[in-house]
C-alpha atoms as a PDB file:
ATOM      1  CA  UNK A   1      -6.634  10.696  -7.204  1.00  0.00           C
ATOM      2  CA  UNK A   2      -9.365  11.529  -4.681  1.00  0.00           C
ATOM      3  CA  UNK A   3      -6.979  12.901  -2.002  1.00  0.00           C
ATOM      4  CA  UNK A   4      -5.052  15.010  -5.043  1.00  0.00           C
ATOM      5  CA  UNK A   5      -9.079  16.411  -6.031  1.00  0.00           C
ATOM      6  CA  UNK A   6      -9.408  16.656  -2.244  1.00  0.00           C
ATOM      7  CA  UNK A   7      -6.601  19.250  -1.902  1.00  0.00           C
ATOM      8  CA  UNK A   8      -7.270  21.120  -4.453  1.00  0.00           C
ATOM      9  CA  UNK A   9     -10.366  22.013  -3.528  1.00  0.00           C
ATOM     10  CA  UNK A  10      -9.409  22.679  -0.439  1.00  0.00           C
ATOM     11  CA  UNK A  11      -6.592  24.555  -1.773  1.00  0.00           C
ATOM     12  CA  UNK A  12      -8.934  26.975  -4.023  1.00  0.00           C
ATOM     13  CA  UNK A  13     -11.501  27.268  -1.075  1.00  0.00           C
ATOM     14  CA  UNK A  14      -8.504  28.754   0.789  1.00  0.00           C
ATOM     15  CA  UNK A  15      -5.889  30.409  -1.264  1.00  0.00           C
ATOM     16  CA  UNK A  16      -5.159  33.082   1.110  1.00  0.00           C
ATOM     17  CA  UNK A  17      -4.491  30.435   3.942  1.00  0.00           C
ATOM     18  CA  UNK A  18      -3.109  27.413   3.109  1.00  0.00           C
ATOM     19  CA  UNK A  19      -2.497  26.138   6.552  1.00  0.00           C
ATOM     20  CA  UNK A  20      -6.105  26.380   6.439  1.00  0.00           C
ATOM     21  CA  UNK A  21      -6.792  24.526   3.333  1.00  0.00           C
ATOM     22  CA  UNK A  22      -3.963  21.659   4.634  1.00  0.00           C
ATOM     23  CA  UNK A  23      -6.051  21.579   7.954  1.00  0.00           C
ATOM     24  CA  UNK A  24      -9.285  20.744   6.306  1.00  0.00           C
ATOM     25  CA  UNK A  25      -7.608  18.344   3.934  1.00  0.00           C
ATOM     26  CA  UNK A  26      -6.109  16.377   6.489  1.00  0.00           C
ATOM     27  CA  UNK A  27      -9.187  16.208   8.526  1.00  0.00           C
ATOM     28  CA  UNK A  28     -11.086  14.182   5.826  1.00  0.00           C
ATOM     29  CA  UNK A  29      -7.506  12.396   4.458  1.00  0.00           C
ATOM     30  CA  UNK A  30      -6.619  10.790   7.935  1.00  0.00           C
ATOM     31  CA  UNK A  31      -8.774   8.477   9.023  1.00  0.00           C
ATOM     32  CA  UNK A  32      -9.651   7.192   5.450  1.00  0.00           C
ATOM     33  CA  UNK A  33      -5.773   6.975   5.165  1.00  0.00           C
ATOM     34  CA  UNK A  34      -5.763   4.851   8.759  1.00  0.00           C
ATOM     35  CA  UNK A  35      -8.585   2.582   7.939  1.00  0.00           C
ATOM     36  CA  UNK A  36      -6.645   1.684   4.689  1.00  0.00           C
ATOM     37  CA  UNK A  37      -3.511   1.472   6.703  1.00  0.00           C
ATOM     38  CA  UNK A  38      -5.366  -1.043   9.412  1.00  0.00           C
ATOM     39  CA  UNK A  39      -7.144  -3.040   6.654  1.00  0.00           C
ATOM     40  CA  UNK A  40      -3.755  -3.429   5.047  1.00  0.00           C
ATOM     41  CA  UNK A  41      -1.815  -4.288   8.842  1.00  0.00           C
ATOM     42  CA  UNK A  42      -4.545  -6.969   9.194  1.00  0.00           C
ATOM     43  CA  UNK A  43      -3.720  -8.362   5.876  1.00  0.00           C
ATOM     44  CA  UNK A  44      -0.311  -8.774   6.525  1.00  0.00           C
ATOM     45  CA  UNK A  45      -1.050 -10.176   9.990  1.00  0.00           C
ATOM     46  CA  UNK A  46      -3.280 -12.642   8.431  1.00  0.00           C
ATOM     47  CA  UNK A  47      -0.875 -13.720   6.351  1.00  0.00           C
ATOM     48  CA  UNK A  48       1.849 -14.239   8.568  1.00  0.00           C
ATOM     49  CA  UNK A  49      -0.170 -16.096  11.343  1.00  0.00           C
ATOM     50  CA  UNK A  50      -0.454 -19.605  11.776  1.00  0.00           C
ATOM     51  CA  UNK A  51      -3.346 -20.527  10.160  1.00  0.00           C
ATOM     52  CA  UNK A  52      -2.675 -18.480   6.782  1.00  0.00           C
ATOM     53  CA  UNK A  53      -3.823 -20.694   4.463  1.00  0.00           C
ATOM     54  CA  UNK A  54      -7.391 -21.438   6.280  1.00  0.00           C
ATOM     55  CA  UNK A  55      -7.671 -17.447   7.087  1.00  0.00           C
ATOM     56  CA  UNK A  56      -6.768 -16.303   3.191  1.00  0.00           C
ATOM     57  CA  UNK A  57      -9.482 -18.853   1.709  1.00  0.00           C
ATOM     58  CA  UNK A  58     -12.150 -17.672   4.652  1.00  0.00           C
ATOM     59  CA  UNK A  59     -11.376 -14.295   3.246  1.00  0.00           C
ATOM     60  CA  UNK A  60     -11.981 -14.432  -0.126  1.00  0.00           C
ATOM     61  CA  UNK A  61     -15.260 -16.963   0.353  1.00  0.00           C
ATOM     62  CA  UNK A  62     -16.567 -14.070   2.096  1.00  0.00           C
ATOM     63  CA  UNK A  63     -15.808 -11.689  -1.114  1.00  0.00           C
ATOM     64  CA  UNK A  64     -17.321 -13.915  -3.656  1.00  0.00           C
ATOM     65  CA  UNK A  65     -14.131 -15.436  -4.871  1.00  0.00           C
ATOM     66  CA  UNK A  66     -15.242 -19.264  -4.493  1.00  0.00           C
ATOM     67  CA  UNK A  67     -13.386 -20.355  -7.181  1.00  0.00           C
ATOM     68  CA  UNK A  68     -11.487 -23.496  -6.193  1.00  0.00           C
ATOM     69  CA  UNK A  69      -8.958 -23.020  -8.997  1.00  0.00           C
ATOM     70  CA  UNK A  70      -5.977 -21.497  -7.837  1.00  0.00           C
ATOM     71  CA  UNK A  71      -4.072 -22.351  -4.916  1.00  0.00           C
ATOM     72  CA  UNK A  72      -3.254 -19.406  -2.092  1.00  0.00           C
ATOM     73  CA  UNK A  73      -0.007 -19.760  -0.649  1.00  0.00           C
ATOM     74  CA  UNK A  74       1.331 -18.327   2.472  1.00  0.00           C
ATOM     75  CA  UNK A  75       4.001 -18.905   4.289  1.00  0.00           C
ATOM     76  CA  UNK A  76       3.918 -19.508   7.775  1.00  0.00           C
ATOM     77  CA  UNK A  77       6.751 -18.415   9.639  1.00  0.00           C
ATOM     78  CA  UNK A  78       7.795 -17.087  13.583  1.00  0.00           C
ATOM     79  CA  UNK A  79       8.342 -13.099  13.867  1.00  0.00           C
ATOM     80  CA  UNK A  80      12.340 -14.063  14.388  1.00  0.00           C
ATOM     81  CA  UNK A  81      12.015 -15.494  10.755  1.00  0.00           C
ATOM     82  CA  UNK A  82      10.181 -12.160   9.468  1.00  0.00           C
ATOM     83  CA  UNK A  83      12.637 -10.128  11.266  1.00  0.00           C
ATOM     84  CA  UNK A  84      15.644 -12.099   9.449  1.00  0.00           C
ATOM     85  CA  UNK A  85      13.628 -11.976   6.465  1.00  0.00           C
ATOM     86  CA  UNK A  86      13.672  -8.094   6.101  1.00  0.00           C
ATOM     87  CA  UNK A  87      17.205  -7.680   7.487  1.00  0.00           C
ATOM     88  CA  UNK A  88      18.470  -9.891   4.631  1.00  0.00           C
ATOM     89  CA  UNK A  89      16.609  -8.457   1.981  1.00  0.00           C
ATOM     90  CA  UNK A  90      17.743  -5.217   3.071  1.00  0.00           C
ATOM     91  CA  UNK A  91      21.722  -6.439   3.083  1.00  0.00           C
ATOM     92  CA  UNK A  92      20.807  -7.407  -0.535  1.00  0.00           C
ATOM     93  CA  UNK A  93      19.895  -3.713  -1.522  1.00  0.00           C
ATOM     94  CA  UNK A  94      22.917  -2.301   0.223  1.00  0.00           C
ATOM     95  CA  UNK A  95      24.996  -4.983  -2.003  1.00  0.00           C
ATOM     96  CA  UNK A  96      23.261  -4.623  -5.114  1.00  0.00           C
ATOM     97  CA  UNK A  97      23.335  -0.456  -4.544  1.00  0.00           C
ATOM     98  CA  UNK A  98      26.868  -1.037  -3.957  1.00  0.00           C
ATOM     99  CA  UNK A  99      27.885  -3.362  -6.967  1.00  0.00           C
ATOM    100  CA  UNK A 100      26.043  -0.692  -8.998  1.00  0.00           C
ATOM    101  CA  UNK A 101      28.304   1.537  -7.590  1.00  0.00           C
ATOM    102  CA  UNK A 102      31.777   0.333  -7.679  1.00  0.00           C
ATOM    103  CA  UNK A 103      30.749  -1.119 -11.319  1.00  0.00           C
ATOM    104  CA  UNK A 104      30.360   2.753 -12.374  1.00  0.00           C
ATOM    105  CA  UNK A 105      33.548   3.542 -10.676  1.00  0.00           C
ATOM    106  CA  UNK A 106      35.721   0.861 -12.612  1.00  0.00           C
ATOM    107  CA  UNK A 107      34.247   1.621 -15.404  1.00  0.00           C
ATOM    108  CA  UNK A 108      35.232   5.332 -15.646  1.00  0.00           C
ATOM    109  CA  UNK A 109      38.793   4.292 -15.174  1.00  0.00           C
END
């Protein structure tokens, strides 16, 4: 919602030049967007290293969730694995896109 109040500002600060207004926008939206998108890179590195498990429950000590309750489970696997990973779970949404497909094909016959 911020970057949506952001450019509208920007917009109505600049209505006869929106290349203008999109300039100024980005400016401020960029690097808030790229520290998001490194905090979230290092999350998912985190959880796909080799000590997961130690480095998930370090993190959340250090944000004041010390609850010993619930469990955190990662799973540790090689970049080979992540790589197979994605491919198959892509090949899954090409078949289920596909059933979909042929199933509304028979079923106009």
């Amino acid at each position: 919602m911020l970057d949506a109040a952001e450019l509208a500002l920007t917009i109505v600060a600049h209505t006869d030049d929106i290349e203008t207004a999109l300039t100024q926008y980005e400016a401020a939206m960029f690097p808030r967007a790229k520290a998001a998108a490194d905090m979230s890179a290092q999350g998912l590195d985190m959880c796909f290293s080799p000590h997961a498990p130690r480095e998930s429950r370090q993190l959340l000590h250090e944000h004041g969730h010390t609850r010993r309750r619930r469990r955190i489970t990662c799973i540790v696997i090689s970049p080979g694995q992540r790589q197979a990973a994605q491919t198959f779970q892509a090949s899954q949404s090409s078949l289920t896109s596909a059933r979909g497909t042929m199933e509304t094909t028979l079923s106009k016959r």
